[in-house]
C-alpha atoms as a PDB file:
ATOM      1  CA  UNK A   1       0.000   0.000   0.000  1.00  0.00           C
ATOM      2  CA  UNK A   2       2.632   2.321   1.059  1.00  0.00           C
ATOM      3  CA  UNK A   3       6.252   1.959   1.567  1.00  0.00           C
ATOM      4  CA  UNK A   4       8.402   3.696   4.330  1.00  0.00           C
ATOM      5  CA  UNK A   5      11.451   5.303   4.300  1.00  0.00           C
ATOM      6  CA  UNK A   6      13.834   5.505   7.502  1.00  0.00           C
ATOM      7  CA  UNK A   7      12.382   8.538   8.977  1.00  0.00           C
ATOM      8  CA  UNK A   8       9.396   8.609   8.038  1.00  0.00           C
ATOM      9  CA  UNK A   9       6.744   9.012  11.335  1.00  0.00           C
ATOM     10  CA  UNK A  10       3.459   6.276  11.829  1.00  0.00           C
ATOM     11  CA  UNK A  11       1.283   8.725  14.027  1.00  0.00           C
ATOM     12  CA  UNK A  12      -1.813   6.921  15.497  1.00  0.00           C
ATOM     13  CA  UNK A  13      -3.991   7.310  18.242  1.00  0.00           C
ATOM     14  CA  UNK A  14      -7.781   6.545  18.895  1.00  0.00           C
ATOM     15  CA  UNK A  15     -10.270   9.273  19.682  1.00  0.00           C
ATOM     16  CA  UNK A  16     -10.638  10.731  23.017  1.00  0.00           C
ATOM     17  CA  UNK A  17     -13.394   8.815  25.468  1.00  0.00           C
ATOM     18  CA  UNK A  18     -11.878   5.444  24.817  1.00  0.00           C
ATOM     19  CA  UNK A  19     -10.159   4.631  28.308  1.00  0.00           C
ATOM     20  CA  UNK A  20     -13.392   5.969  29.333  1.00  0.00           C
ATOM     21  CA  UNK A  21     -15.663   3.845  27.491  1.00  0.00           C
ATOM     22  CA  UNK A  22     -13.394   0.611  29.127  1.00  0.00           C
ATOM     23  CA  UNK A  23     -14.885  -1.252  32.405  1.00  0.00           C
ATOM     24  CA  UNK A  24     -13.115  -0.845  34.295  1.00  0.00           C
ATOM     25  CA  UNK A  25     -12.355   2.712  32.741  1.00  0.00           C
ATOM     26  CA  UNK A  26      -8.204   2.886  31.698  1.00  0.00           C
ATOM     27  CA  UNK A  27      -6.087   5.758  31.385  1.00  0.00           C
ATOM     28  CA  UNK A  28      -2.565   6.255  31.115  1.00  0.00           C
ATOM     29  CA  UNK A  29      -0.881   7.098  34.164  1.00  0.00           C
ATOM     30  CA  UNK A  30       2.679   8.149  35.624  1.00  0.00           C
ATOM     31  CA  UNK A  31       4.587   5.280  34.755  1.00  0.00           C
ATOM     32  CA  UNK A  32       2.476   3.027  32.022  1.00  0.00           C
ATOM     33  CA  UNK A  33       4.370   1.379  29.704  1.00  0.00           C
ATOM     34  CA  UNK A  34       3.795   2.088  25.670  1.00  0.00           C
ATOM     35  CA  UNK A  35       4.929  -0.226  23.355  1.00  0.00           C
ATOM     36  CA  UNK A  36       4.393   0.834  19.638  1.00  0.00           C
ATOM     37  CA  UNK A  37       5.300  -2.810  17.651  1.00  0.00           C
ATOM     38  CA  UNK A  38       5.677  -3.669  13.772  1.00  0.00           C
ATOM     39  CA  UNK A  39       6.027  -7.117  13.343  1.00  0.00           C
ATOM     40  CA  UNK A  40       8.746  -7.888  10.985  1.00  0.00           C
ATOM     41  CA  UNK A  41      10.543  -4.465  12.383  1.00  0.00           C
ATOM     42  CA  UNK A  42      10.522  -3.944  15.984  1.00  0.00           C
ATOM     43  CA  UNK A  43       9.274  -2.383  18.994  1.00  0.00           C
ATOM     44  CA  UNK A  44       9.612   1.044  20.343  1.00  0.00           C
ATOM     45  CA  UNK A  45       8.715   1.021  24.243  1.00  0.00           C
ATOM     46  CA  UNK A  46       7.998   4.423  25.709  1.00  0.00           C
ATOM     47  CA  UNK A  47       7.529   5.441  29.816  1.00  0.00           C
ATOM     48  CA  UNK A  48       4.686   7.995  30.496  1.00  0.00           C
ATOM     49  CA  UNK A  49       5.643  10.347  32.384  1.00  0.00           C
ATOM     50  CA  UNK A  50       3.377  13.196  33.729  1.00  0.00           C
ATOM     51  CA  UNK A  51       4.162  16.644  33.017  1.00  0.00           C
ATOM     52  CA  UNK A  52       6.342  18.702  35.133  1.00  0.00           C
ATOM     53  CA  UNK A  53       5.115  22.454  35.726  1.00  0.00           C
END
């Protein structure tokens, strides 16, 4: 369908309310784990943190 180039960015996401919609409800807190995984590629794993003001 399409064919990436190093560098080129996957952006995806799901629209807001879905954690919400969830029983029981999940959000991403301090500390969850991401993983973003392409089979065939790899695996980037990410740490959310919560924003320092």
């Amino acid at each position: 369908m399409i064919t990436l180039a190093p560098g080129d960015v996957i952006a995806t996401g799901t629209p807001g309310g879905v954690g919400h919609a969830c029983t029981p409800a999940r959000y991403l807190r301090d500390g969850s784990l991401l993983v973003t995984r392409i089979e065939g590629i790899g695996e980037c794993r990410n740490v959310c943190r919560r924003e320092q003001r």
